[in-house]
C-alpha atoms as a PDB file:
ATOM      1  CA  UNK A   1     162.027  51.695 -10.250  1.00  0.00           C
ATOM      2  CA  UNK A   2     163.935  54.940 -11.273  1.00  0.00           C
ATOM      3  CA  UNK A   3     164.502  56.910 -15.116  1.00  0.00           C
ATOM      4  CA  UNK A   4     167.354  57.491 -16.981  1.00  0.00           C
ATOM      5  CA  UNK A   5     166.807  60.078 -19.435  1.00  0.00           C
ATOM      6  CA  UNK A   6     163.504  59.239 -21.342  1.00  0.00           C
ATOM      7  CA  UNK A   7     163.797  55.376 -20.064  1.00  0.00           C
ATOM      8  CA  UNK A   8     162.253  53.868 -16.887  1.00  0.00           C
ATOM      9  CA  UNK A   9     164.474  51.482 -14.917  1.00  0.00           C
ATOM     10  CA  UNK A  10     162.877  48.524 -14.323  1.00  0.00           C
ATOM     11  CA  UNK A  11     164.241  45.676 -11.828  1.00  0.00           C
ATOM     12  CA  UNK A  12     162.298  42.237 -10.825  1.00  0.00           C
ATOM     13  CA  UNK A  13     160.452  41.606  -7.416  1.00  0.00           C
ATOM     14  CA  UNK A  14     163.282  39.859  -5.671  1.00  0.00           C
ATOM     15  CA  UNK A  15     165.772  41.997  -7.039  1.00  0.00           C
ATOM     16  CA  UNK A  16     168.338  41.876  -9.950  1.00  0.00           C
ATOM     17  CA  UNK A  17     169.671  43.983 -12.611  1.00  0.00           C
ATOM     18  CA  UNK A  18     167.803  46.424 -13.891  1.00  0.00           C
ATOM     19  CA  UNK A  19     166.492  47.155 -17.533  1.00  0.00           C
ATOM     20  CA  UNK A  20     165.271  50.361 -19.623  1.00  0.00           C
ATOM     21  CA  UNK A  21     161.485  50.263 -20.863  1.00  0.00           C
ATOM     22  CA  UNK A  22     159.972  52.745 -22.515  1.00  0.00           C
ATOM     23  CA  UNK A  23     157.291  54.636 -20.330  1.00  0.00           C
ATOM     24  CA  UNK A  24     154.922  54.244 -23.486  1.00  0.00           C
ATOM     25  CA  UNK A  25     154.542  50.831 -23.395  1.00  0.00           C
ATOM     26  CA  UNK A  26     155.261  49.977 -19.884  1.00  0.00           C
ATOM     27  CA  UNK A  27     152.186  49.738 -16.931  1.00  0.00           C
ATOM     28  CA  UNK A  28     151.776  48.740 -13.334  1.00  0.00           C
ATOM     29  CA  UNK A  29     151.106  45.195 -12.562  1.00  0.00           C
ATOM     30  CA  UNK A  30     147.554  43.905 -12.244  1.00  0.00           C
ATOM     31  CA  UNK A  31     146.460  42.413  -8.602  1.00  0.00           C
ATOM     32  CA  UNK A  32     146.284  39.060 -10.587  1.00  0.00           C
ATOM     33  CA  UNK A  33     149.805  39.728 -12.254  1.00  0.00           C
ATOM     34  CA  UNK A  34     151.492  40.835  -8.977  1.00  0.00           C
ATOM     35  CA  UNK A  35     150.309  37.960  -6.933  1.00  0.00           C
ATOM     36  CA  UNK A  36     151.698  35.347 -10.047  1.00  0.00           C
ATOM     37  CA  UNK A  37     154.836  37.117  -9.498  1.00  0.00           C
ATOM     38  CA  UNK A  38     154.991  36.783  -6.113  1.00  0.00           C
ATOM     39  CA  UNK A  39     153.723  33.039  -6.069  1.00  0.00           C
ATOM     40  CA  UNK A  40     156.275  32.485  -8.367  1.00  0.00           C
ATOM     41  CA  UNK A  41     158.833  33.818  -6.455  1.00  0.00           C
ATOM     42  CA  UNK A  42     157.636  32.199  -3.088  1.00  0.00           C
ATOM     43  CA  UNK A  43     157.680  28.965  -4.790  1.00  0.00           C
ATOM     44  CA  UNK A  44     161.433  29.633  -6.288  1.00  0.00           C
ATOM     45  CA  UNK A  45     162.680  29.974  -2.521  1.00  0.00           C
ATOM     46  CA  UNK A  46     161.172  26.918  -1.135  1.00  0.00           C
ATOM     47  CA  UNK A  47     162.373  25.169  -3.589  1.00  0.00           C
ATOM     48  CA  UNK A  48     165.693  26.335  -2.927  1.00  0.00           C
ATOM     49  CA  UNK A  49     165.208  26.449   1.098  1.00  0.00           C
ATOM     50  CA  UNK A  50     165.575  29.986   1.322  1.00  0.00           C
ATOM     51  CA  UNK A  51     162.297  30.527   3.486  1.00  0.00           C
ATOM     52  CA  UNK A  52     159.689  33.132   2.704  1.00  0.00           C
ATOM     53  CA  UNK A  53     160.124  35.789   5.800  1.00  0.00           C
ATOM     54  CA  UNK A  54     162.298  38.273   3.268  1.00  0.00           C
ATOM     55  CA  UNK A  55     159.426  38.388   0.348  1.00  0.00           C
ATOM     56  CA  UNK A  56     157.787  41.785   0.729  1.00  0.00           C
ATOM     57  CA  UNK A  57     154.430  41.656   2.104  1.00  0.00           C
ATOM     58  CA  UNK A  58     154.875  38.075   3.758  1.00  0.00           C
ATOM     59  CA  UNK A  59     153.868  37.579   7.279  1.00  0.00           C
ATOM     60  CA  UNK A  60     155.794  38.595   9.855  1.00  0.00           C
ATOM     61  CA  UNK A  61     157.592  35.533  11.452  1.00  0.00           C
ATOM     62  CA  UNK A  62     157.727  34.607  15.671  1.00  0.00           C
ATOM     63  CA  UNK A  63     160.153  32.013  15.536  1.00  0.00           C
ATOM     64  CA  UNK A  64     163.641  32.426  14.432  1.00  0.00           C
ATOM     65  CA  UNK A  65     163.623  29.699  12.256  1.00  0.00           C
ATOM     66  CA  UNK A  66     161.137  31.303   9.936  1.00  0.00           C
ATOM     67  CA  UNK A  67     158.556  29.035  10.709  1.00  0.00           C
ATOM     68  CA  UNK A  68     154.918  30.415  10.905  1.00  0.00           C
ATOM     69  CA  UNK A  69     151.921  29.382  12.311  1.00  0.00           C
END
């Protein structure tokens, strides 16, 4: 997140383009928000076989394949 002039610069969890809000009537996410978002997102890369060990605050992984536990 960053500002441009009287904007904030927003950008998803997993990355993307970024888009102006205004500071007014933007907030932080909620524990219960933020843990949707990055359900959501966990389930997105499964789905697509991209593995979980690059969403932030995952596990660290032992095996090279990814694989935990």
């Amino acid at each position: 997140m960053g500002h441009e002039g009287p904007y904030l610069q927003l950008r998803p969890l997993g990355g993307g383009r970024e888009w102006d809000a205004d500071p007014a009537r933007s907030r932080p996410l909620g524990p219960a928000e933020l843990l949707s978002a990055r359900v959501a997102e966990a389930n997105a890369r499964s789905r697509t076989g991209l593995g979980l060990g690059d969403i932030r605050g995952s596990p660290p992984t032992d095996r090279p394949d990814g694989v935990t536990g």
